[in-house]
C-alpha atoms as a PDB file:
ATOM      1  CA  UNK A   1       5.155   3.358  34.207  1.00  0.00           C
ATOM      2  CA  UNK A   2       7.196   0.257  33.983  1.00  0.00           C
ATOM      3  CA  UNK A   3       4.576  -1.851  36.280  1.00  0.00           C
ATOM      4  CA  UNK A   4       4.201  -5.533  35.167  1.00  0.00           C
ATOM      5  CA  UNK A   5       1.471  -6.918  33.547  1.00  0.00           C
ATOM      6  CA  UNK A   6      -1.350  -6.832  35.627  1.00  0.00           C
ATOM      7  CA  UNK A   7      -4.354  -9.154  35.395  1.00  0.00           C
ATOM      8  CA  UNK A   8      -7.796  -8.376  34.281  1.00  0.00           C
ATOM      9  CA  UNK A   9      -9.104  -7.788  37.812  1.00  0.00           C
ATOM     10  CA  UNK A  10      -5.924  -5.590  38.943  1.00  0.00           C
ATOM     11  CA  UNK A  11      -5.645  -3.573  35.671  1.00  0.00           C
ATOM     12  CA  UNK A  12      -6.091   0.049  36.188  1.00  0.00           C
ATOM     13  CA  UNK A  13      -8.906   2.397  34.941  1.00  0.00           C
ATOM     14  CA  UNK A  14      -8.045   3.573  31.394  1.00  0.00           C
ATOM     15  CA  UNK A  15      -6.017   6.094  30.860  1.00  0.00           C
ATOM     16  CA  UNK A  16      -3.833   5.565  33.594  1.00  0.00           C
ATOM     17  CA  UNK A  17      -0.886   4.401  31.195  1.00  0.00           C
ATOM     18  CA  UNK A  18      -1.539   8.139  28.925  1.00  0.00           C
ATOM     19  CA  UNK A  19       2.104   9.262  28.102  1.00  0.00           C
ATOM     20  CA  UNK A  20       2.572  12.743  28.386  1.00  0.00           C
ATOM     21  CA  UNK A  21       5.008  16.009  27.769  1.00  0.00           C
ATOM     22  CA  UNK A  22       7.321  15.505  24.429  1.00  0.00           C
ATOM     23  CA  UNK A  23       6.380  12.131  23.816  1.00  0.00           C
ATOM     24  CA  UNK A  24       2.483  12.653  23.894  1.00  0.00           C
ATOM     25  CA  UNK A  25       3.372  15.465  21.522  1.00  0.00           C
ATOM     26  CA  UNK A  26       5.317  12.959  19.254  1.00  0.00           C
ATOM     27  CA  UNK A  27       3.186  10.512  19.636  1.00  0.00           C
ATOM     28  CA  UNK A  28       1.029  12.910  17.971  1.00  0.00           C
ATOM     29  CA  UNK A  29       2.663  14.268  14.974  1.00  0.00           C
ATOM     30  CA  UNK A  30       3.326  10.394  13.994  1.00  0.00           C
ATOM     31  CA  UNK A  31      -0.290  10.325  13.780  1.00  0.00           C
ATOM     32  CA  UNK A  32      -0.641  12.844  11.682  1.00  0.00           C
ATOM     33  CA  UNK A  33       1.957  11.924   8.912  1.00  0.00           C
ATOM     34  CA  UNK A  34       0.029  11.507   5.802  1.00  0.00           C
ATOM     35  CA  UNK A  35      -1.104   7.683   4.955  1.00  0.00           C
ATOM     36  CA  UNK A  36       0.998   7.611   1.496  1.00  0.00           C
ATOM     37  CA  UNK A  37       3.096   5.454   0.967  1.00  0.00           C
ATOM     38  CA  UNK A  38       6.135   7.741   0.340  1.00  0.00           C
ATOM     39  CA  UNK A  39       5.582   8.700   3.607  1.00  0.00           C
ATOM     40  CA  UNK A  40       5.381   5.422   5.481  1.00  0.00           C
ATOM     41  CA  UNK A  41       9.503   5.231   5.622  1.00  0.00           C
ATOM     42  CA  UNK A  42      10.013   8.674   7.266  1.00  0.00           C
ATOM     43  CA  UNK A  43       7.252   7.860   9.689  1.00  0.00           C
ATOM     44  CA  UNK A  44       8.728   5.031  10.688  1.00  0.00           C
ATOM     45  CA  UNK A  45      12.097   6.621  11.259  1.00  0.00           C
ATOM     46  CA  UNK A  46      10.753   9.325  13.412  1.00  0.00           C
ATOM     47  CA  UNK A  47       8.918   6.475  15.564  1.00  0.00           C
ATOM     48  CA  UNK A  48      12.136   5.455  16.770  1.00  0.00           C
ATOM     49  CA  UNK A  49      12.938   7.293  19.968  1.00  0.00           C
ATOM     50  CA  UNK A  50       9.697   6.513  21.345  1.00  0.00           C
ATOM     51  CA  UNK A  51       9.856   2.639  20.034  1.00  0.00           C
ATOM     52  CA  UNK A  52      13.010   2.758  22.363  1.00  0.00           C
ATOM     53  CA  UNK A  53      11.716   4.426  25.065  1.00  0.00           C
ATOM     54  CA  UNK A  54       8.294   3.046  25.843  1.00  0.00           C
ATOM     55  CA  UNK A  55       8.701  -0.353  27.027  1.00  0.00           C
ATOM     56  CA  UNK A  56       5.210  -0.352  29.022  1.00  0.00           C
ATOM     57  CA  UNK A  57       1.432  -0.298  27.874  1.00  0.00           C
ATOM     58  CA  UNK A  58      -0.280   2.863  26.867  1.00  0.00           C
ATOM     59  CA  UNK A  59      -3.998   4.282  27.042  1.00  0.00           C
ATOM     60  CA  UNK A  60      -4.596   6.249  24.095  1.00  0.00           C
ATOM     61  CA  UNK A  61      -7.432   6.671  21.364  1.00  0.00           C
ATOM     62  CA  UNK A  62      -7.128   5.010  18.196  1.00  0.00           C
ATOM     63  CA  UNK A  63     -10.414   5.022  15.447  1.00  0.00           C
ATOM     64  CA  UNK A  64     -12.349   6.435  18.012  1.00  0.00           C
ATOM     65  CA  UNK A  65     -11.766   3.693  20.286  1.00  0.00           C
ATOM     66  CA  UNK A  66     -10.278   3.962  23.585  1.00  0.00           C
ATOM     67  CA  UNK A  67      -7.651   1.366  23.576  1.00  0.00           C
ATOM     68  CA  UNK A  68      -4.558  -0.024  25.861  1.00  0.00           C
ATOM     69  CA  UNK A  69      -2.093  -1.486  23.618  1.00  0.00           C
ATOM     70  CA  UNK A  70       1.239  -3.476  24.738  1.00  0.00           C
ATOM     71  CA  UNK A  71       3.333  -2.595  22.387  1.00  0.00           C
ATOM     72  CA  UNK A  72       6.627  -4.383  23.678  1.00  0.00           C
ATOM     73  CA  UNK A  73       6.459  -8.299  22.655  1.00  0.00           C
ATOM     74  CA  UNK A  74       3.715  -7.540  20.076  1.00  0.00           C
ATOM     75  CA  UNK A  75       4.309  -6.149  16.752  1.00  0.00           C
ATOM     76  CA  UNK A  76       0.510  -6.048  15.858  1.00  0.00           C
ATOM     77  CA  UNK A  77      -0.130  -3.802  18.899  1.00  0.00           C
ATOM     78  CA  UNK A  78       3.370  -1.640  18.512  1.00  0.00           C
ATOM     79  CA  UNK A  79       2.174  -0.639  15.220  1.00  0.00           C
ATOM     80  CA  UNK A  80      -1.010   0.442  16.208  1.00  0.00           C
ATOM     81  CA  UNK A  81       0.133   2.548  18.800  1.00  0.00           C
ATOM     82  CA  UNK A  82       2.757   4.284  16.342  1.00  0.00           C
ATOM     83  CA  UNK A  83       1.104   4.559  12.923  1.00  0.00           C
ATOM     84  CA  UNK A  84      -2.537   3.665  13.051  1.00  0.00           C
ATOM     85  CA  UNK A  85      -3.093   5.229   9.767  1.00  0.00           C
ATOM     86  CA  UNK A  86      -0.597   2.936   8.051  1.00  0.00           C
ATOM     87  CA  UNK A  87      -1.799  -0.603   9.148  1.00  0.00           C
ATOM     88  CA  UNK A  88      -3.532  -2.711   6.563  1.00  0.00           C
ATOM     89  CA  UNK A  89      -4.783   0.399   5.249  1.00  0.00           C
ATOM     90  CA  UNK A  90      -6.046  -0.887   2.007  1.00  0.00           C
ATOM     91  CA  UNK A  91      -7.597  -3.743   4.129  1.00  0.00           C
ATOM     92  CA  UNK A  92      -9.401  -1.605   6.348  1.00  0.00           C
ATOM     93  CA  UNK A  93     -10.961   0.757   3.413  1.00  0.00           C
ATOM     94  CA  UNK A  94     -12.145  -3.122   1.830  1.00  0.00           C
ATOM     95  CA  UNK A  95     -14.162  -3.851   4.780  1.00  0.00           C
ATOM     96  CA  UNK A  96     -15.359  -0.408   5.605  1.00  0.00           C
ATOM     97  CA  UNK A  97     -16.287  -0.428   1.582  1.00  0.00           C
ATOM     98  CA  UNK A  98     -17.793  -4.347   1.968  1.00  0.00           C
ATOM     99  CA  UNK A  99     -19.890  -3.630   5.720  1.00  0.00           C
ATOM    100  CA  UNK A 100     -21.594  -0.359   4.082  1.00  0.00           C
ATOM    101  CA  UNK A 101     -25.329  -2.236   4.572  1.00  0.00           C
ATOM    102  CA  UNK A 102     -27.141  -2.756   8.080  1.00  0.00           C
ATOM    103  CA  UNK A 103     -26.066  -6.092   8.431  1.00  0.00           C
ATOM    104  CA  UNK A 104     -22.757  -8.786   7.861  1.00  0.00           C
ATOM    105  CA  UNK A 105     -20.961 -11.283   8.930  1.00  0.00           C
ATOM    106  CA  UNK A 106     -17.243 -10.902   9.989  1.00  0.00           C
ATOM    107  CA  UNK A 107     -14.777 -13.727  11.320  1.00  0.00           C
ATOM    108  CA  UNK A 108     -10.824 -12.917  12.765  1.00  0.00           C
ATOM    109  CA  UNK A 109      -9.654 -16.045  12.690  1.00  0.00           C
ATOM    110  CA  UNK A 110      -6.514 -15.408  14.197  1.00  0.00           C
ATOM    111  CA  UNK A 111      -7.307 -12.126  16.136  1.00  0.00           C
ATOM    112  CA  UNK A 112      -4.017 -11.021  17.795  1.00  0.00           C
ATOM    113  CA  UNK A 113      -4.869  -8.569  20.041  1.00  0.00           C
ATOM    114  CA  UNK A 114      -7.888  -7.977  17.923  1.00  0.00           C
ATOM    115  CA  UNK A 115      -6.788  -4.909  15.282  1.00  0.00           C
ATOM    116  CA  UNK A 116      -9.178  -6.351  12.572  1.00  0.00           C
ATOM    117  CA  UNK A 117     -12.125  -6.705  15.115  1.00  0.00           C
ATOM    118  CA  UNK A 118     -11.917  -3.722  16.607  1.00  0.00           C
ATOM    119  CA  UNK A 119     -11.882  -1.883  13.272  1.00  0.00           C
ATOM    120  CA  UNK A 120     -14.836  -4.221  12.323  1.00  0.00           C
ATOM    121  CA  UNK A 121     -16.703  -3.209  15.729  1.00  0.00           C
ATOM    122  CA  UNK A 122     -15.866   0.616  15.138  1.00  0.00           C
ATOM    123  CA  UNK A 123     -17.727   0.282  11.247  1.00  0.00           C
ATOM    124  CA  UNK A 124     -21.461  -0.597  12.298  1.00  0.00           C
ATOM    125  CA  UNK A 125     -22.669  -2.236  15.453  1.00  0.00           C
ATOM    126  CA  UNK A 126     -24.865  -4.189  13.436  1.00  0.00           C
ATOM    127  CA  UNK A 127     -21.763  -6.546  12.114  1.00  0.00           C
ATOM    128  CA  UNK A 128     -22.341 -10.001  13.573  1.00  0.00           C
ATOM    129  CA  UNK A 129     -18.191 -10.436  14.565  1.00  0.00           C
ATOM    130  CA  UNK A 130     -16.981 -13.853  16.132  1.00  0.00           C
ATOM    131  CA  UNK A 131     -13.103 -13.605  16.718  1.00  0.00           C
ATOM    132  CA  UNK A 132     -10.889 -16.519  17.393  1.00  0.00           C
ATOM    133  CA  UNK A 133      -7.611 -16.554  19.757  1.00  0.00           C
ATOM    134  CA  UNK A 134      -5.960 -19.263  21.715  1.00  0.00           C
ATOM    135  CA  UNK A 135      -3.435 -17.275  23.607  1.00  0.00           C
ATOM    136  CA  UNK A 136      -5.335 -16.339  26.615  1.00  0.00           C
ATOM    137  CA  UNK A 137      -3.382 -13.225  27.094  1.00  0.00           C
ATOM    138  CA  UNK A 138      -3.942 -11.566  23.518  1.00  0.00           C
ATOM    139  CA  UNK A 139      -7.476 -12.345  24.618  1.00  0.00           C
ATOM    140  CA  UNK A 140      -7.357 -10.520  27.551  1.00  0.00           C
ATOM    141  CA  UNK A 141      -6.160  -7.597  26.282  1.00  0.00           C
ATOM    142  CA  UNK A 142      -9.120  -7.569  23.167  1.00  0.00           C
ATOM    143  CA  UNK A 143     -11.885  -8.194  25.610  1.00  0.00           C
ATOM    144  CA  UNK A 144     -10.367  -5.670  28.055  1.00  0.00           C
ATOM    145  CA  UNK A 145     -10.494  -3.016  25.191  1.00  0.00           C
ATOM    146  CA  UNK A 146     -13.973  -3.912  23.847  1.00  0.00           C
ATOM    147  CA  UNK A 147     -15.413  -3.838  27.826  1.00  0.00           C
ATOM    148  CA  UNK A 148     -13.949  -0.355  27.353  1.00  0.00           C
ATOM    149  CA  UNK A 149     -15.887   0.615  24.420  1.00  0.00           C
ATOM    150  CA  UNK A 150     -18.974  -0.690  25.087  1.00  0.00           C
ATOM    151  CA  UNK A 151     -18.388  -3.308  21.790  1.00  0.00           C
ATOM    152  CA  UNK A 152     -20.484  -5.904  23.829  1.00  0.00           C
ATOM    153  CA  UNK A 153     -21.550  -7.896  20.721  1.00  0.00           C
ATOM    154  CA  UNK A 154     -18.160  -9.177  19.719  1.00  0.00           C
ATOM    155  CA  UNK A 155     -17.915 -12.847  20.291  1.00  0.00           C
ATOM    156  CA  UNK A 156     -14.463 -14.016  21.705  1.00  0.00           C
ATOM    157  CA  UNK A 157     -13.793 -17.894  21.011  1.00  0.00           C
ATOM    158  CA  UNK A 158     -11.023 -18.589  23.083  1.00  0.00           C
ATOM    159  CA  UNK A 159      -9.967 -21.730  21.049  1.00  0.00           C
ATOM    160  CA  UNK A 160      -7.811 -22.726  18.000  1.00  0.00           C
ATOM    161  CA  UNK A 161      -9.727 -23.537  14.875  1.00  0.00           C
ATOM    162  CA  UNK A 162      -8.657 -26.785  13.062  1.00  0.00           C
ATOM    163  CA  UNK A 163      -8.998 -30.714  13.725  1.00  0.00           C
ATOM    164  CA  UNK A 164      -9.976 -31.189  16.968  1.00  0.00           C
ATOM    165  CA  UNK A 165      -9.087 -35.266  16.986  1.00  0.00           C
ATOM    166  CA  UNK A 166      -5.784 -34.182  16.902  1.00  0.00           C
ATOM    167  CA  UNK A 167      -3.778 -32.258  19.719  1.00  0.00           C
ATOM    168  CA  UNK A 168      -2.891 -29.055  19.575  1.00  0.00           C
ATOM    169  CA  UNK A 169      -0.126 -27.046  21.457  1.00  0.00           C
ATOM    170  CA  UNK A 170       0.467 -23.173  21.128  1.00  0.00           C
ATOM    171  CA  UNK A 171       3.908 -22.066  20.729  1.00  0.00           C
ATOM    172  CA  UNK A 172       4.550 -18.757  21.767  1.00  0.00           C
ATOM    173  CA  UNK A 173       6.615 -16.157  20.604  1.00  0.00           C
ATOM    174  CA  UNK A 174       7.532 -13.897  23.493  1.00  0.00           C
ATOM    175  CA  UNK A 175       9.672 -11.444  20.699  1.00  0.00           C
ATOM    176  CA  UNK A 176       6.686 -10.768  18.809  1.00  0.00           C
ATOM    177  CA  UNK A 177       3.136 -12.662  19.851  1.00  0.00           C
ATOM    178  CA  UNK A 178       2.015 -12.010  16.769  1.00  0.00           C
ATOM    179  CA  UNK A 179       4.147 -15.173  15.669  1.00  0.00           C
ATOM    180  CA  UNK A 180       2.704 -17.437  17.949  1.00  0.00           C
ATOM    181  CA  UNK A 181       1.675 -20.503  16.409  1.00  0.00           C
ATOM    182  CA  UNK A 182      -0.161 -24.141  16.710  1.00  0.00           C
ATOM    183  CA  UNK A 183       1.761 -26.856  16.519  1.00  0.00           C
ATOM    184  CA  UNK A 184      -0.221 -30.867  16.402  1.00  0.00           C
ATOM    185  CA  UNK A 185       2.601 -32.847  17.100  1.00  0.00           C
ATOM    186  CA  UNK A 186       2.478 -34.049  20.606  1.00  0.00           C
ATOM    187  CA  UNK A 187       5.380 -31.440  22.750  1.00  0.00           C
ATOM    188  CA  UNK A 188       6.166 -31.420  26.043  1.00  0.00           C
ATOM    189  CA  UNK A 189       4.189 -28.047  27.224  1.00  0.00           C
ATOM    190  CA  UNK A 190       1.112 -27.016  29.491  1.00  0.00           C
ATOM    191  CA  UNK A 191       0.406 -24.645  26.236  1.00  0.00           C
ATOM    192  CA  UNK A 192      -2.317 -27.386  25.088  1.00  0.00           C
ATOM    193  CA  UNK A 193      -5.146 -25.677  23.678  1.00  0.00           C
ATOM    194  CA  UNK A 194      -9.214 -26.419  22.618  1.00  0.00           C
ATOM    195  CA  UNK A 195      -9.703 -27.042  19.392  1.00  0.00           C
ATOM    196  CA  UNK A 196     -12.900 -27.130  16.843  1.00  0.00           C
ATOM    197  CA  UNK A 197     -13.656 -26.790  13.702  1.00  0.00           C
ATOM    198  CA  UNK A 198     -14.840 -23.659  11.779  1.00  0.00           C
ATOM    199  CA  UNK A 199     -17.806 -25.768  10.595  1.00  0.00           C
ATOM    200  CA  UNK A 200     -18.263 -27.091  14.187  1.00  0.00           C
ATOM    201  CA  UNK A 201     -18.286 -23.071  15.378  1.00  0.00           C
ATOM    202  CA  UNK A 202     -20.819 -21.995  12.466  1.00  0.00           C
ATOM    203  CA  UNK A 203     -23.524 -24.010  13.752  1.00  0.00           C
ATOM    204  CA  UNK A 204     -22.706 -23.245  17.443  1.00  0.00           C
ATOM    205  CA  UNK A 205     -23.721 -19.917  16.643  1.00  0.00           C
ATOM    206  CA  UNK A 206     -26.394 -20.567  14.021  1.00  0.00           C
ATOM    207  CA  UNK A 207     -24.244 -18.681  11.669  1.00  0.00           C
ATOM    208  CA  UNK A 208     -25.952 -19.125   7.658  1.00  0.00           C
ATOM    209  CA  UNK A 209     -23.912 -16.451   5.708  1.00  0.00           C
ATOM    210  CA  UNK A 210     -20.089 -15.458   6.373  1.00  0.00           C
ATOM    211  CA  UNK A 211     -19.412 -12.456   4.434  1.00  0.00           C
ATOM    212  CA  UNK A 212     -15.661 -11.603   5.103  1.00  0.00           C
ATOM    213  CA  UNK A 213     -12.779 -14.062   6.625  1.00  0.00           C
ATOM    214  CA  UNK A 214      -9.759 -12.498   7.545  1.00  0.00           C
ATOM    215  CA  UNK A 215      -7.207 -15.481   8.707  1.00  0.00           C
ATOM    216  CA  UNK A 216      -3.580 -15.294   9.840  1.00  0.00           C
ATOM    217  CA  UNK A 217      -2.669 -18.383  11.814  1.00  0.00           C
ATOM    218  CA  UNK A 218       1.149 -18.708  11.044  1.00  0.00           C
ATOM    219  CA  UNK A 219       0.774 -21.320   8.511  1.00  0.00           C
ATOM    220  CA  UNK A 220      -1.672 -23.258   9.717  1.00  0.00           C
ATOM    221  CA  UNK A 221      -3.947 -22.191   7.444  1.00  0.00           C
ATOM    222  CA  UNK A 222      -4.680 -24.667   5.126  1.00  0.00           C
ATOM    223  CA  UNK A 223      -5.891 -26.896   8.353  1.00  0.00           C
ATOM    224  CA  UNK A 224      -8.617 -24.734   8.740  1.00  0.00           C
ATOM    225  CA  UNK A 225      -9.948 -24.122   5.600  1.00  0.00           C
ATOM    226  CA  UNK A 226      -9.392 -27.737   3.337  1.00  0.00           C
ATOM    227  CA  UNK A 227     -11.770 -29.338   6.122  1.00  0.00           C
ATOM    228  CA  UNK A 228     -14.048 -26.587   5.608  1.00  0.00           C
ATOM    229  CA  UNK A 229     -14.277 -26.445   1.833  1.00  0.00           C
ATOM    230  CA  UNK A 230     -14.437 -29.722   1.913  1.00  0.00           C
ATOM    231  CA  UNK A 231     -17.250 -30.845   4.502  1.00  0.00           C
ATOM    232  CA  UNK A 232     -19.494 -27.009   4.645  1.00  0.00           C
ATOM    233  CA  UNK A 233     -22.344 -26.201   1.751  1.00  0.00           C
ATOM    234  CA  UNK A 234     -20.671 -23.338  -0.579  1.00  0.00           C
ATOM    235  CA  UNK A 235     -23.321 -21.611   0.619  1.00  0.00           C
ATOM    236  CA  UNK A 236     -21.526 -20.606   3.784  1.00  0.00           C
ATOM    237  CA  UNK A 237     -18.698 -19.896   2.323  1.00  0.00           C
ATOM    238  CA  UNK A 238     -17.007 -16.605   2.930  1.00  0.00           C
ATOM    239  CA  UNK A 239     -18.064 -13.888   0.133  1.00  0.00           C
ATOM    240  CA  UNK A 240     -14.822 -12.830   0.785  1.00  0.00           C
ATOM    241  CA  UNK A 241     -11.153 -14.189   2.320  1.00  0.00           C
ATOM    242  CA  UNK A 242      -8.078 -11.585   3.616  1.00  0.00           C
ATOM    243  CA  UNK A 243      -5.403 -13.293   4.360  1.00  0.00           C
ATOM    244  CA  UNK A 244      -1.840 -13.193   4.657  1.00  0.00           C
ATOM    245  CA  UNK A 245      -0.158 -14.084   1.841  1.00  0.00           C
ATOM    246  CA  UNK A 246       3.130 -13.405   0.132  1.00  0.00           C
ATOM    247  CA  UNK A 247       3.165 -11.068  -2.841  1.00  0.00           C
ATOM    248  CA  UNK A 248       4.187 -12.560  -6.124  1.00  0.00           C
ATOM    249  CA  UNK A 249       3.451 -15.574  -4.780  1.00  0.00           C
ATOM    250  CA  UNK A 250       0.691 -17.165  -6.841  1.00  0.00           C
ATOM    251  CA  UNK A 251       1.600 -20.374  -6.297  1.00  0.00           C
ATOM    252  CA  UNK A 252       1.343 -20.601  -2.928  1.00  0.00           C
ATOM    253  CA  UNK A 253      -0.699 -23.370  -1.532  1.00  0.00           C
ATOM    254  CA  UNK A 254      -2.897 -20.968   0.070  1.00  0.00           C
ATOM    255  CA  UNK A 255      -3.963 -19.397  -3.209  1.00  0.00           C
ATOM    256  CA  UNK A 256      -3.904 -22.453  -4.946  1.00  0.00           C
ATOM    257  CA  UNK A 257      -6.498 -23.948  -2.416  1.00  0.00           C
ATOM    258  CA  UNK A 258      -8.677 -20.676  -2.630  1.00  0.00           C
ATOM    259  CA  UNK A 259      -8.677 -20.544  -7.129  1.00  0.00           C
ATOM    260  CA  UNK A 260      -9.706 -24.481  -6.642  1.00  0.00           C
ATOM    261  CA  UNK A 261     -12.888 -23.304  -4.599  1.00  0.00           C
ATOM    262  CA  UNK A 262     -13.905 -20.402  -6.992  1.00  0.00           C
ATOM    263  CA  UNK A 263     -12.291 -17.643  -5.685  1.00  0.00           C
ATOM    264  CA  UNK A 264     -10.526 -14.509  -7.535  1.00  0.00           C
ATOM    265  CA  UNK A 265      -7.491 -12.599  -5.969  1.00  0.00           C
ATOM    266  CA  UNK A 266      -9.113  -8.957  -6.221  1.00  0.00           C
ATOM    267  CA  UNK A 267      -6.241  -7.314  -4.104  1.00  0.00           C
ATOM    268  CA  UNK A 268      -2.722  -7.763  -3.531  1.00  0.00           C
ATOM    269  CA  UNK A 269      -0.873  -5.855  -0.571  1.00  0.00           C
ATOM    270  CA  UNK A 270       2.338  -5.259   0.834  1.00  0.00           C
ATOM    271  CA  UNK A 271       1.285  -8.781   3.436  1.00  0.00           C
ATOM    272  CA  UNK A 272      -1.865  -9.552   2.677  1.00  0.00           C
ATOM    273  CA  UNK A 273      -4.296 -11.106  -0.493  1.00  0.00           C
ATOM    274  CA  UNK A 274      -7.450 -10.546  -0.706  1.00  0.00           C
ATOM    275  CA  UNK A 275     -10.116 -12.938  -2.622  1.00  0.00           C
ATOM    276  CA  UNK A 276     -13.753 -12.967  -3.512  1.00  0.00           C
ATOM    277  CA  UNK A 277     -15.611 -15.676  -4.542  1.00  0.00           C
ATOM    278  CA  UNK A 278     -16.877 -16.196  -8.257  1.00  0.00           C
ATOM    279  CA  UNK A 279     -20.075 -17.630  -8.097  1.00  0.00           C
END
């Protein structure tokens, strides 16, 4: 079980990484803790003999979805695999609540190894969903997972969103890829990545409408979205923005930038705000 990462073309058929015996069954009963919050500290003390002992990927099914998550390295994917029912709960029940029509518009800027798009994909398979991710590993591992499901209609922009006259580098952290981030000043790497902008994307795709933006870029936010609110029509801006966000933080630049443009903080979470616009 402790093989190395393989690539796309070597990777074996899911579930070859299943875990089995006592920690299947543990694996188990973690899912099955209620999703209050009094109960989010014991579940993550009983996670802790398998978050010591399972230092390789694992094949199970998660929302229905069969999924291979690499939990050591990535935080996003570690806390899938342990408490699925706890992760951006409130988050998840907004865009299940938001995507209840035939039709919408969803954009992951910042996809990780793609938690929010593949509970987007798992809602309605009518949800237009474009996801953006520089590190070509993380998007490995998402397209991997939607091949799996059959979630054929996600589109995967393997590029950073921002300016693209300037030059961008991704940092990576191997601790916890979740932290990666995209630095402009020129560094001495082979980590340089594409870059457009989200207005440049939009009419790639002959995108009108954007109903829901969920961004988490490591603080590089603020490069995406100034250009954008500056240069796009308000009519394609997002109905709605999820993004990370510290609580009790109002003045943050981030919110500050969104209550310029209209917007209304509707929901405040343990990592996340969530805004609609006013209009």
């Amino acid at each position: 079980m402790n093989d190395p990462s393989p690539t796309a073309n070597e990777e074996p058929c899911w579930p070859h990484y299943r875990i089995e015996g006592w920690k299947r069954a543990w694996l188990r009963m973690l899912h099955r803790i209620p999703p209050a919050p009094p109960f989010r500290h014991l579940a993550l003390w009983l996670r802790k003999p398998l978050k010591r002992l399972i230092d390789h990927p694992v094949d199970l099914t998660v929302w229905g979805l069969k999924l291979r998550l690499w939990p050591l390295g990535n935080l996003s994917e570690q806390r899938l695999l342990f408490m699925p029912q706890f992760v951006d709960r409130a988050e998840r029940k907004y865009l299940e609540k938001r995507f209840h029509g035939p039709s919408g518009c969803f954009l992951d800027i910042g996809a990780n190894a793609g938690l929010y798009t593949l509970w987007a994909a798992s809602l309605k398979p009518a949800i237009q969903i474009e996801s953006f991710e520089p590190d070509n590993e993380l998007c490995d591992r998402l397209r991997a997972n939607l091949d799996r499901n059959g979630l054929s209609g996600v589109h995967l922009h393997r590029v950073a969103l921002g300016n693209p006259e300037l030059p961008a580098t991704l940092v990576r952290n191997q601790n916890n890829l979740g932290e990666n981030r995209i630095v402009t000043e020129p560094l001495k790497s082979d980590r340089t990545v594409a870059v457009k902008s989200l207005l440049t994307v939009l009419a790639e795709r002959k995108i009108d409408r954007v109903d829901i933006v969920k961004i988490d870029v490591e603080g590089h936010e603020l490069k995406i979205l100034e250009p954008f609110f500056r240069d796009a029509p308000d009519t394609l801006w997002p109905r709605a923005i999820i993004c990370e966000l510290p609580r009790n933080n109002e003045r943050h630049p981030l919110a500050l930038l969104l209550e310029k443009h209209s917007y209304v903080s509707v929901l405040r979470t343990r990592m996340n705000g969530i805004f609609e616009l006013n209009r």
